[in-house]
C-alpha atoms as a PDB file:
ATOM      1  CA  UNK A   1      25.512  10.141  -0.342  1.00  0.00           C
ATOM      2  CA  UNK A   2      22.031  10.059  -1.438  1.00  0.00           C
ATOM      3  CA  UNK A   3      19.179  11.618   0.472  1.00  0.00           C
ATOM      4  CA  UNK A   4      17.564   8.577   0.568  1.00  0.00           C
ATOM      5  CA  UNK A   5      20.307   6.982   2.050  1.00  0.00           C
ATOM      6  CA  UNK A   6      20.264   6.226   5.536  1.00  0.00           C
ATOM      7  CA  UNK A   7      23.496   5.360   7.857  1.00  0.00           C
ATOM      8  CA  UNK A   8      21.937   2.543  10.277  1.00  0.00           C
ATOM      9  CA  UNK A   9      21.312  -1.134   9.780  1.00  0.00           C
ATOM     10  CA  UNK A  10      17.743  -2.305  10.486  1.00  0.00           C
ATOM     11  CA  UNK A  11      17.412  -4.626  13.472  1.00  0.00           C
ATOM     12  CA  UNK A  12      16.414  -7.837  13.363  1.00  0.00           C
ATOM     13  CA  UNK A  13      12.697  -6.705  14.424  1.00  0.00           C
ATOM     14  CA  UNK A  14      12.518  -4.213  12.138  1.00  0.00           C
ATOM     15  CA  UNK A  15      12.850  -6.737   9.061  1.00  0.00           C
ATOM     16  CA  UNK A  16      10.611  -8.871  10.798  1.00  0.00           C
ATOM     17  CA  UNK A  17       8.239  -5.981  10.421  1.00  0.00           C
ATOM     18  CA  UNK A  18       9.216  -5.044   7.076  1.00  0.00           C
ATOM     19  CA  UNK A  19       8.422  -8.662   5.685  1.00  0.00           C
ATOM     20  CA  UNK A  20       5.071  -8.755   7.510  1.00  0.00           C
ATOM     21  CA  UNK A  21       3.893  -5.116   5.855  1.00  0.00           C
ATOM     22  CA  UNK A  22       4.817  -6.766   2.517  1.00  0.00           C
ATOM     23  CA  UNK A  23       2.824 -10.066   3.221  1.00  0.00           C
ATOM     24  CA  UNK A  24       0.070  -7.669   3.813  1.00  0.00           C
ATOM     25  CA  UNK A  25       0.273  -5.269   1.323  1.00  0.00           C
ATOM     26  CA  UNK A  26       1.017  -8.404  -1.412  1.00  0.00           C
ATOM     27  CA  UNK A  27      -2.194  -9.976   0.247  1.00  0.00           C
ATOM     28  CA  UNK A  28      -4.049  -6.839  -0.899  1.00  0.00           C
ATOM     29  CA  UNK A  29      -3.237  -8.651  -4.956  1.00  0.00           C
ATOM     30  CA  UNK A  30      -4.291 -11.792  -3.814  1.00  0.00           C
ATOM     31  CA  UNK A  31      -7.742 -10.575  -1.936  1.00  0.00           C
ATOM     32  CA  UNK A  32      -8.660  -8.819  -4.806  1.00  0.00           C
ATOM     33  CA  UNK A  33      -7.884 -11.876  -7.353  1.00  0.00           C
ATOM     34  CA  UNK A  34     -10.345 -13.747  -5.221  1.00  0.00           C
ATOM     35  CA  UNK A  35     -13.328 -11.093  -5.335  1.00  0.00           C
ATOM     36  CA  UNK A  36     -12.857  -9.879  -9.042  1.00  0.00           C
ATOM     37  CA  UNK A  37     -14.601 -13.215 -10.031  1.00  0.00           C
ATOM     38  CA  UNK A  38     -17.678 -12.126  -8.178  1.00  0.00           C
ATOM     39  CA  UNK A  39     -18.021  -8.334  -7.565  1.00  0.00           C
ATOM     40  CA  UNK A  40     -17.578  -5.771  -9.465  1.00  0.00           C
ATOM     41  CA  UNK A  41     -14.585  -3.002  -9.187  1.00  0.00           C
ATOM     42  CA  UNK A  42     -15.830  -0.484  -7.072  1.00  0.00           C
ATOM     43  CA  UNK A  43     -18.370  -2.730  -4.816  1.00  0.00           C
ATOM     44  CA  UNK A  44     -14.330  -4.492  -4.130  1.00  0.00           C
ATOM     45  CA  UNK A  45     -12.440  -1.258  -3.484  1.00  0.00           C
ATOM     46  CA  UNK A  46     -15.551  -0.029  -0.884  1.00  0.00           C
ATOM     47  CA  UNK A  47     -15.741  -2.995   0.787  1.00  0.00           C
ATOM     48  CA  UNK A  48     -11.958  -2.527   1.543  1.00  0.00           C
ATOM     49  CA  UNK A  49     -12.187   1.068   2.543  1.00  0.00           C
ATOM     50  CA  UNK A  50     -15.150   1.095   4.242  1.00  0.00           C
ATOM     51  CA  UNK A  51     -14.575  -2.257   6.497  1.00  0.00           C
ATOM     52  CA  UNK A  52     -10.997  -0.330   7.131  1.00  0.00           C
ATOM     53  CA  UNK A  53     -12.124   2.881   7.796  1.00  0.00           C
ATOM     54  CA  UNK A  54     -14.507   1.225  10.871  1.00  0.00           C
ATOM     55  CA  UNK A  55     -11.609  -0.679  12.259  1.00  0.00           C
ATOM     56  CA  UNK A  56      -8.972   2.056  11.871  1.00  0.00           C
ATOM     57  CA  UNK A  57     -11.575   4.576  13.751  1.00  0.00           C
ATOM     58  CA  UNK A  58     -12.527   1.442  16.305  1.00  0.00           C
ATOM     59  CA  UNK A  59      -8.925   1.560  17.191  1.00  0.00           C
ATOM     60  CA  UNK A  60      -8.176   5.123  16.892  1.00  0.00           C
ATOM     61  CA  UNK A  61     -11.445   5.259  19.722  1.00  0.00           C
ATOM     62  CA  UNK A  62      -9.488   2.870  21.723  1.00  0.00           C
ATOM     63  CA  UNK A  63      -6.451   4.634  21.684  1.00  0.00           C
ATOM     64  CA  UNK A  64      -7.838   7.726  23.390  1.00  0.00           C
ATOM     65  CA  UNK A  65      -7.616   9.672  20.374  1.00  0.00           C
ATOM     66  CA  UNK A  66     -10.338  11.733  18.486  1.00  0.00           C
ATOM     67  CA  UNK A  67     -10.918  12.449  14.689  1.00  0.00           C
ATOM     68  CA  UNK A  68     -10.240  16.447  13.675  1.00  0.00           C
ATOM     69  CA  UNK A  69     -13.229  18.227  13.189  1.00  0.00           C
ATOM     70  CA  UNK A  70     -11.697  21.473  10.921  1.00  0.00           C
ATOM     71  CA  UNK A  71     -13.164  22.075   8.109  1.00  0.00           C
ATOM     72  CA  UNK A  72      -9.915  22.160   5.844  1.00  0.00           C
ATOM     73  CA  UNK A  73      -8.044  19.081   7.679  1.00  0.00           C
ATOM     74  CA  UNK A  74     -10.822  17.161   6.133  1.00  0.00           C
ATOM     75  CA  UNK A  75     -10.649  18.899   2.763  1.00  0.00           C
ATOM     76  CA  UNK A  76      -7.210  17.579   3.140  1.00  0.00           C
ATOM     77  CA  UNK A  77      -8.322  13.907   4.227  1.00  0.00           C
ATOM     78  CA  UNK A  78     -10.463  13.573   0.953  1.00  0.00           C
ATOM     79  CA  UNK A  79      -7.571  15.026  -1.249  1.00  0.00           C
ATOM     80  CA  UNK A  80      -5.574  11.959   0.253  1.00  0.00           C
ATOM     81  CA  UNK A  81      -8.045   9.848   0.575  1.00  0.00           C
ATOM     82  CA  UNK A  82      -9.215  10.349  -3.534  1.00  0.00           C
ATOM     83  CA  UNK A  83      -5.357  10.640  -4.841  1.00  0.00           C
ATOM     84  CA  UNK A  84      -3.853   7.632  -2.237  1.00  0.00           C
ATOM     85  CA  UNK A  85      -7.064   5.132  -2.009  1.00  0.00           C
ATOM     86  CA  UNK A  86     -10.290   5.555  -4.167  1.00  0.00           C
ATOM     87  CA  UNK A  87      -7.867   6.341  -7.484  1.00  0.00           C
ATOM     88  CA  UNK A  88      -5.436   4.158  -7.697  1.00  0.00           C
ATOM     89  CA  UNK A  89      -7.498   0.571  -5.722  1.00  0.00           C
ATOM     90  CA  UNK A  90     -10.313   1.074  -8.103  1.00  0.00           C
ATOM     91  CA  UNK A  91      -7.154   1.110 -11.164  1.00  0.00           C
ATOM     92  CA  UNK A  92      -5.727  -1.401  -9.505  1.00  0.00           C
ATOM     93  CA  UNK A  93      -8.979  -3.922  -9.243  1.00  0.00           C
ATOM     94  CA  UNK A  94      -9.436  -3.182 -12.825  1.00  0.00           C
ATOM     95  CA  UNK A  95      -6.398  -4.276 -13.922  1.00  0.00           C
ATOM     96  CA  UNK A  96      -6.422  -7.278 -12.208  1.00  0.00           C
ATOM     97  CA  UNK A  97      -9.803  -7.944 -14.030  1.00  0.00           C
ATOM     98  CA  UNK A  98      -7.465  -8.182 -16.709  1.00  0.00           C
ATOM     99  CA  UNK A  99      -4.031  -9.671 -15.425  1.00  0.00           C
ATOM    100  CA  UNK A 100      -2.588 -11.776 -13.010  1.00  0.00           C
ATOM    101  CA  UNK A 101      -2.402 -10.491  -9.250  1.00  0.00           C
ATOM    102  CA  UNK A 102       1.352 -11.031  -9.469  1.00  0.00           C
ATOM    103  CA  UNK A 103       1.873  -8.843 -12.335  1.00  0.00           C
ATOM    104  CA  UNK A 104      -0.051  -6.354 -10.974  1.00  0.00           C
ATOM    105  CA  UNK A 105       2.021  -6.342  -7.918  1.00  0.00           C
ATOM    106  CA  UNK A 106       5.432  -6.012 -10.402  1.00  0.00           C
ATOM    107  CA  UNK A 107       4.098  -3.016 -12.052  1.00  0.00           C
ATOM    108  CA  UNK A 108       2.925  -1.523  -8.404  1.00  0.00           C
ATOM    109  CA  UNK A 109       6.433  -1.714  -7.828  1.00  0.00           C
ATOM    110  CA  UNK A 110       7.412   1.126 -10.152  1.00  0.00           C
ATOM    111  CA  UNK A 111       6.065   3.463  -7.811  1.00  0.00           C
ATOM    112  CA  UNK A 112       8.934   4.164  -6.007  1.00  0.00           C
ATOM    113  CA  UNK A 113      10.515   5.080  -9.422  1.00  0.00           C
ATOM    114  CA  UNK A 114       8.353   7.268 -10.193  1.00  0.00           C
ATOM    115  CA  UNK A 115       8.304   8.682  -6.538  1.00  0.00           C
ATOM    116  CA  UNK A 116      11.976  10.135  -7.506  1.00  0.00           C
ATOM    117  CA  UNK A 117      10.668  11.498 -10.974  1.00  0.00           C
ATOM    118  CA  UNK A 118       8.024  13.664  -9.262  1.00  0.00           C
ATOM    119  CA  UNK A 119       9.835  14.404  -6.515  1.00  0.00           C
ATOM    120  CA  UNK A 120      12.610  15.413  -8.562  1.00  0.00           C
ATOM    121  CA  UNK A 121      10.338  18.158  -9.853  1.00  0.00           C
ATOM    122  CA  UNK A 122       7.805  19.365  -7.505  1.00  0.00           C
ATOM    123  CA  UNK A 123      10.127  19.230  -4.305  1.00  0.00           C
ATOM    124  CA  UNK A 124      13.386  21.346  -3.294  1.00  0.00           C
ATOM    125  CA  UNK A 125      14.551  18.142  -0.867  1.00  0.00           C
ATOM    126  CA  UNK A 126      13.486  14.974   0.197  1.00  0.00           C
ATOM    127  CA  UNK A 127      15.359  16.148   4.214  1.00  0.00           C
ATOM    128  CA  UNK A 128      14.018  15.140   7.535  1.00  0.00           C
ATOM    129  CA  UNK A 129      12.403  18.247   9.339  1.00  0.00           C
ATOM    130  CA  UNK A 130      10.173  18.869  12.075  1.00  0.00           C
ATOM    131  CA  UNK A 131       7.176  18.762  10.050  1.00  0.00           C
ATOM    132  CA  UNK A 132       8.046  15.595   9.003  1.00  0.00           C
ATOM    133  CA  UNK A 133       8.797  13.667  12.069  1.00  0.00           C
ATOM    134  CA  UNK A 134       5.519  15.613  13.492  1.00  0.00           C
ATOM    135  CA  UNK A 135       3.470  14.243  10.321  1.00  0.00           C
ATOM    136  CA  UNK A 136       5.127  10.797  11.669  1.00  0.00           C
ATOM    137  CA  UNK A 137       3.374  11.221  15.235  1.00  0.00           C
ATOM    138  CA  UNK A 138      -0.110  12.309  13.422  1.00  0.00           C
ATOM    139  CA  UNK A 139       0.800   9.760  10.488  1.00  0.00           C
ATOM    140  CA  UNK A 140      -2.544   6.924  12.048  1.00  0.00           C
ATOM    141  CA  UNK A 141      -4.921  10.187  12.192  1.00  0.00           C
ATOM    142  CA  UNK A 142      -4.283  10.853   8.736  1.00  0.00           C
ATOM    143  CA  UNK A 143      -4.258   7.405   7.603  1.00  0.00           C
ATOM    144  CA  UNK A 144      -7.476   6.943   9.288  1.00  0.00           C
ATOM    145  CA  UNK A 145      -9.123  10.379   8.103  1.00  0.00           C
ATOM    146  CA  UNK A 146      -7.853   8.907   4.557  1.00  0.00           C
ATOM    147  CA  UNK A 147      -9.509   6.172   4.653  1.00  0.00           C
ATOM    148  CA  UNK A 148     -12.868   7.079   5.706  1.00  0.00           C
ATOM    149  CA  UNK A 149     -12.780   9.787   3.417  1.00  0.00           C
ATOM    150  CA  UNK A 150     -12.607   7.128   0.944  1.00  0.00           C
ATOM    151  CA  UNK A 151     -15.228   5.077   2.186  1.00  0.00           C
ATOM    152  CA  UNK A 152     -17.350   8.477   1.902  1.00  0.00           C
ATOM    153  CA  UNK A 153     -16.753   8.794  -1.388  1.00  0.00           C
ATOM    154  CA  UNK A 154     -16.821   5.203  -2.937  1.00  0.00           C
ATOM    155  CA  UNK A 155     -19.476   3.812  -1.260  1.00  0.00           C
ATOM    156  CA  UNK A 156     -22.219   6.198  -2.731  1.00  0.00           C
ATOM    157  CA  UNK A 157     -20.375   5.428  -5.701  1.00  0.00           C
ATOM    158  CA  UNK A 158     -20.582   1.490  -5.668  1.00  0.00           C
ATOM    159  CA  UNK A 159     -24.163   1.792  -4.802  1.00  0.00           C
ATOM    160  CA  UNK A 160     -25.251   3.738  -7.301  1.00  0.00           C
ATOM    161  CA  UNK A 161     -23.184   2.430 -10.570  1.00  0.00           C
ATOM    162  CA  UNK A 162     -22.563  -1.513  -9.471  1.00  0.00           C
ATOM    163  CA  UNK A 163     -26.273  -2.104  -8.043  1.00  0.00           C
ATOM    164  CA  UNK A 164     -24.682  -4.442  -5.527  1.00  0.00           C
ATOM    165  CA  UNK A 165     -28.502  -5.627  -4.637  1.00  0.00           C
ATOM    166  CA  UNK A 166     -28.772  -7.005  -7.962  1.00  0.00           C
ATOM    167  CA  UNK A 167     -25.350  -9.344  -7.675  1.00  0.00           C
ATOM    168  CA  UNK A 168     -25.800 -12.952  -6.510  1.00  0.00           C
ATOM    169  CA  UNK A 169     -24.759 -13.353  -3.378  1.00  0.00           C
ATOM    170  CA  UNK A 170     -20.861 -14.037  -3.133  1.00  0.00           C
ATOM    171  CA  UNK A 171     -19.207 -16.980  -1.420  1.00  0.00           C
ATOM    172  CA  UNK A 172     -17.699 -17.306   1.507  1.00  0.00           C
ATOM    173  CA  UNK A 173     -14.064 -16.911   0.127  1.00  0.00           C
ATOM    174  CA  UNK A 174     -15.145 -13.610  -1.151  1.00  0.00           C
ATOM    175  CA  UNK A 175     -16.191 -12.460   1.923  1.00  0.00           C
ATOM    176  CA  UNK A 176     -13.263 -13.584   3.175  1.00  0.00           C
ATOM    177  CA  UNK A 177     -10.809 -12.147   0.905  1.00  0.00           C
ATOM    178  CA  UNK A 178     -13.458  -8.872   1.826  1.00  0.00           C
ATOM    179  CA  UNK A 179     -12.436  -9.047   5.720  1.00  0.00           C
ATOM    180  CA  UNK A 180      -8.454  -9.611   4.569  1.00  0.00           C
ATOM    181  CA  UNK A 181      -7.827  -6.532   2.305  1.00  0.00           C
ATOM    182  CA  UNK A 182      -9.833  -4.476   4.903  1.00  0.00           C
ATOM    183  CA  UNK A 183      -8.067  -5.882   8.120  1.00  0.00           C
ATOM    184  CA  UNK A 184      -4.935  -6.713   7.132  1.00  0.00           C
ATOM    185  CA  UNK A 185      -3.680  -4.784   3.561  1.00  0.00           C
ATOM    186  CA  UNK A 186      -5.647  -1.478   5.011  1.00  0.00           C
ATOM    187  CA  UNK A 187      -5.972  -1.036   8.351  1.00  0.00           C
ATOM    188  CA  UNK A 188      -3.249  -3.497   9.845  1.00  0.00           C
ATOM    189  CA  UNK A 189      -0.841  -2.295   7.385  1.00  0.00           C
ATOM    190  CA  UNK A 190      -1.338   1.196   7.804  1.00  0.00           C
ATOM    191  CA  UNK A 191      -0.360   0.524  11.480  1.00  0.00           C
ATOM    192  CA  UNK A 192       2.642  -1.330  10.827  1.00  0.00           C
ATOM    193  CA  UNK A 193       3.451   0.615   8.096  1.00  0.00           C
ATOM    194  CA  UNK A 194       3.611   4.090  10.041  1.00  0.00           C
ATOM    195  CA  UNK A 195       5.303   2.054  13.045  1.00  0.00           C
ATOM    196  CA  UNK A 196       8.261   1.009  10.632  1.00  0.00           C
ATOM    197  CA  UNK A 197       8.683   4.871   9.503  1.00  0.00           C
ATOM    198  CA  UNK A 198       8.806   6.073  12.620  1.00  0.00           C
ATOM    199  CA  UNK A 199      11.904   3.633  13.955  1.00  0.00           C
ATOM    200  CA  UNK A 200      13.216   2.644  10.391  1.00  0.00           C
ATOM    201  CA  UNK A 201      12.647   5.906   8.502  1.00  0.00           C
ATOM    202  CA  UNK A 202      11.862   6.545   4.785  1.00  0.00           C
ATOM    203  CA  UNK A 203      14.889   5.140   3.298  1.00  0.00           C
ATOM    204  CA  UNK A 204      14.469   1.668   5.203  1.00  0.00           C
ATOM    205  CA  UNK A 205      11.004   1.503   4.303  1.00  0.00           C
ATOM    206  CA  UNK A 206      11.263   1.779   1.194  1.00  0.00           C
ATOM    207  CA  UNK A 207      12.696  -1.696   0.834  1.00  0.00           C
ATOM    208  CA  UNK A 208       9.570  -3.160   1.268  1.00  0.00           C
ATOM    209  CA  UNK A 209       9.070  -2.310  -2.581  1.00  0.00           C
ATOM    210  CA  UNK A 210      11.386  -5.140  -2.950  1.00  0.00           C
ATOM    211  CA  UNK A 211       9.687  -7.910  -1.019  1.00  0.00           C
ATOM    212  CA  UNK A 212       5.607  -7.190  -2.129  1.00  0.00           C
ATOM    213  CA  UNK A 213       6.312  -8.601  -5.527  1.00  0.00           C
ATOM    214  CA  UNK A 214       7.467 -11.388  -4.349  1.00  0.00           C
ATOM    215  CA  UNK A 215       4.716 -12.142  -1.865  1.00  0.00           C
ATOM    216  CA  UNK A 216       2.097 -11.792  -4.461  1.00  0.00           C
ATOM    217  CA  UNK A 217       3.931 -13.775  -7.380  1.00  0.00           C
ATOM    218  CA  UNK A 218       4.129 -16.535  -4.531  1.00  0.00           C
ATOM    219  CA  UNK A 219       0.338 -16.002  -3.259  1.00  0.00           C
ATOM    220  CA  UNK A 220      -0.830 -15.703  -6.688  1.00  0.00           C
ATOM    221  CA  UNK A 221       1.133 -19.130  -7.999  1.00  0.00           C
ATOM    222  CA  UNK A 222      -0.357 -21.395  -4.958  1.00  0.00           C
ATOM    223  CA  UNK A 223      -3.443 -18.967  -3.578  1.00  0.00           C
ATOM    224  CA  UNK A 224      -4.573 -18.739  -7.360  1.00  0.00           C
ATOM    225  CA  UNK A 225      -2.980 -21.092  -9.613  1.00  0.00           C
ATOM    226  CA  UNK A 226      -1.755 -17.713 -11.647  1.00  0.00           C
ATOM    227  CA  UNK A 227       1.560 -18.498 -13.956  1.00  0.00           C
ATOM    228  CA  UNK A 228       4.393 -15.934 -14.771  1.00  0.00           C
ATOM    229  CA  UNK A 229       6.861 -15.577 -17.724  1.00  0.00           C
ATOM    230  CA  UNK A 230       9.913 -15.267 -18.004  1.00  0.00           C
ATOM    231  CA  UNK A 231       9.842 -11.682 -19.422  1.00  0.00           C
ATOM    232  CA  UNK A 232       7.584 -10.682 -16.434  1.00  0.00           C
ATOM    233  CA  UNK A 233      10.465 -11.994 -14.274  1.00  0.00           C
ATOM    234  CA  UNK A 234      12.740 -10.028 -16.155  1.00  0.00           C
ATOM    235  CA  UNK A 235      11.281  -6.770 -15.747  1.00  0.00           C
ATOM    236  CA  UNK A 236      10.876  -7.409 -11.903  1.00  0.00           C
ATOM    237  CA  UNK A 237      14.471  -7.737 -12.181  1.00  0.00           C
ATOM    238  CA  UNK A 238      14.650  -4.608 -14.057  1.00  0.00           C
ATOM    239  CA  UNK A 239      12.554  -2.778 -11.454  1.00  0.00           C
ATOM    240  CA  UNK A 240      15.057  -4.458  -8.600  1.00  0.00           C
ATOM    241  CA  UNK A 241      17.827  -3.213  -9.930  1.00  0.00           C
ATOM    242  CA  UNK A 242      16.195   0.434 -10.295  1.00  0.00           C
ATOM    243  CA  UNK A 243      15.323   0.410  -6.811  1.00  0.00           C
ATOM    244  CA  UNK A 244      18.437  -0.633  -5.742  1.00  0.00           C
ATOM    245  CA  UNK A 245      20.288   2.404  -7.383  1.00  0.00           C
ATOM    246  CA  UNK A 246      17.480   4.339  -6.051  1.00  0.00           C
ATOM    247  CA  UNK A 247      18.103   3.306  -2.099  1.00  0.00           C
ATOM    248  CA  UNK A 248      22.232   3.105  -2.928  1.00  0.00           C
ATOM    249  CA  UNK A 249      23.043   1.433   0.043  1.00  0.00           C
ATOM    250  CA  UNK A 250      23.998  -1.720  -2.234  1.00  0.00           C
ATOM    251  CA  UNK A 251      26.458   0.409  -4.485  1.00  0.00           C
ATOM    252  CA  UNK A 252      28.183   2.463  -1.451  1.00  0.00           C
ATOM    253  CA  UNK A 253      28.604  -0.786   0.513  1.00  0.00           C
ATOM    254  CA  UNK A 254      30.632  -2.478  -2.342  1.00  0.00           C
ATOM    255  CA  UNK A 255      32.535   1.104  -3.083  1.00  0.00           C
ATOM    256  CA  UNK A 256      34.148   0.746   0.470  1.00  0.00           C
ATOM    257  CA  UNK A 257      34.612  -2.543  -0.019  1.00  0.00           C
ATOM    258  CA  UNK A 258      36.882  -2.258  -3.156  1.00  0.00           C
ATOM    259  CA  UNK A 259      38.837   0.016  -1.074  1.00  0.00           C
END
């Protein structure tokens, strides 16, 4: 059996919560489609970290909980926070200047694939271990430190090379879309998203790969009047199928059912 495999069923909550993380993380295709006509890439990308990074730390405040103050836990947070965040939503907002939201979200869903080619290389297993389940419990601190390492770093960024002074002032929508991809594709979904990995686990969450395509072909098509080919549908097929060999539950289930 894989070591991605897992041996329970999700419960019906679970999915619930699985199809709600990949509404928001889909919305984060659609939010962006809306503010690429007005602002530029990185004014987008800090609006979303920064508004995040003030309601992840509101919350975090209202939890009880504080923010690390060591020096090399926050070397850390900007490692994660430039490699998981600043890189890849700027990339990501520039693309989309370019193509659909909904084929953006297709070729977002590669990255599990690739996940298992690195992984392949740099690690020894992909095994559950203390370490693990404790980065789990501390998963929201880091998320949060992540984050507003971002916003540290783009923001500066956006100011200096977009001029953001200089744009006209967006519309509502934009604004909108602002408040969305901070609330619910960052911070919201970084909630849910840790919540689902520590009941579900890895494996289970992992299926949510599946479902954010979807969810931003479908947003894009009525949120954005966006239109698809049939070769793009074709390759999300071809990316379905790779995750599905990937997670293996599909394959084993029919094995012991040709028994």
């Amino acid at each position: 059996m894989s070591a991605f495999t897992v041996n329970r069923r999700m419960t019906g909550k679970e999915w619930l919560a699985l199809l709600v993380l990949s509404v928001f993380w889909a919305g984060s295709f659609f939010f962006v489609g809306v503010q690429v006509k007005a602002l530029p890439p990185f004014t987008i990308v800090s609006l979303r970290v920064g508004l995040a990074a003030i309601i992840l730390n509101i919350f975090l405040k209202a939890l009880g909980k504080r923010m690390p103050a060591e020096l090399s836990v926050w070397r850390a947070f900007f490692g994660m926070g430039m490699l998981n965040n600043a890189i890849p939503f700027c990339l990501v907002v520039w693309g989309q200047s370019h193509i659909a939201s909904g084929l953006a979200a297709i070729l977002n869903a590669t990255t599990p694939l690739w996940t298992v080619i690195v992984a392949h290389f740099l690690t020894d297993d992909e095994k559950i271990t203390a370490n693990r389940l404790l980065g789990i419990a501390i998963g929201f601190i880091t998320a949060t430190g992540q984050v507003t390492a971002s916003a540290i770093l783009l923001v500066p960024l956006a100011v200096f090379v977009d001029t953001p002074w200089t744009l006209a002032v967006p519309p509502c929508s934009v604004w909108g879309a602002a408040i969305g991809a901070a609330l619910f594709s960052t911070a919201l979904g970084y909630v849910l998203y840790f919540r689902i990995l520590a009941t579900a686990g890895a494996t289970n969450l992992l299926l949510v790969t599946f479902l954010i395509p979807v969810s931003a072909i479908l947003l894009g098509a009525y949120g954005l009047g966006e239109h698809l080919e049939i070769r793009h549908f074709a390759g999300l097929a071809c990316i379905g199928a790779g995750l599905a060999a990937i997670d293996g539950r599909f394959f084993i289930r029919h094995a012991v059912e040709a028994r």
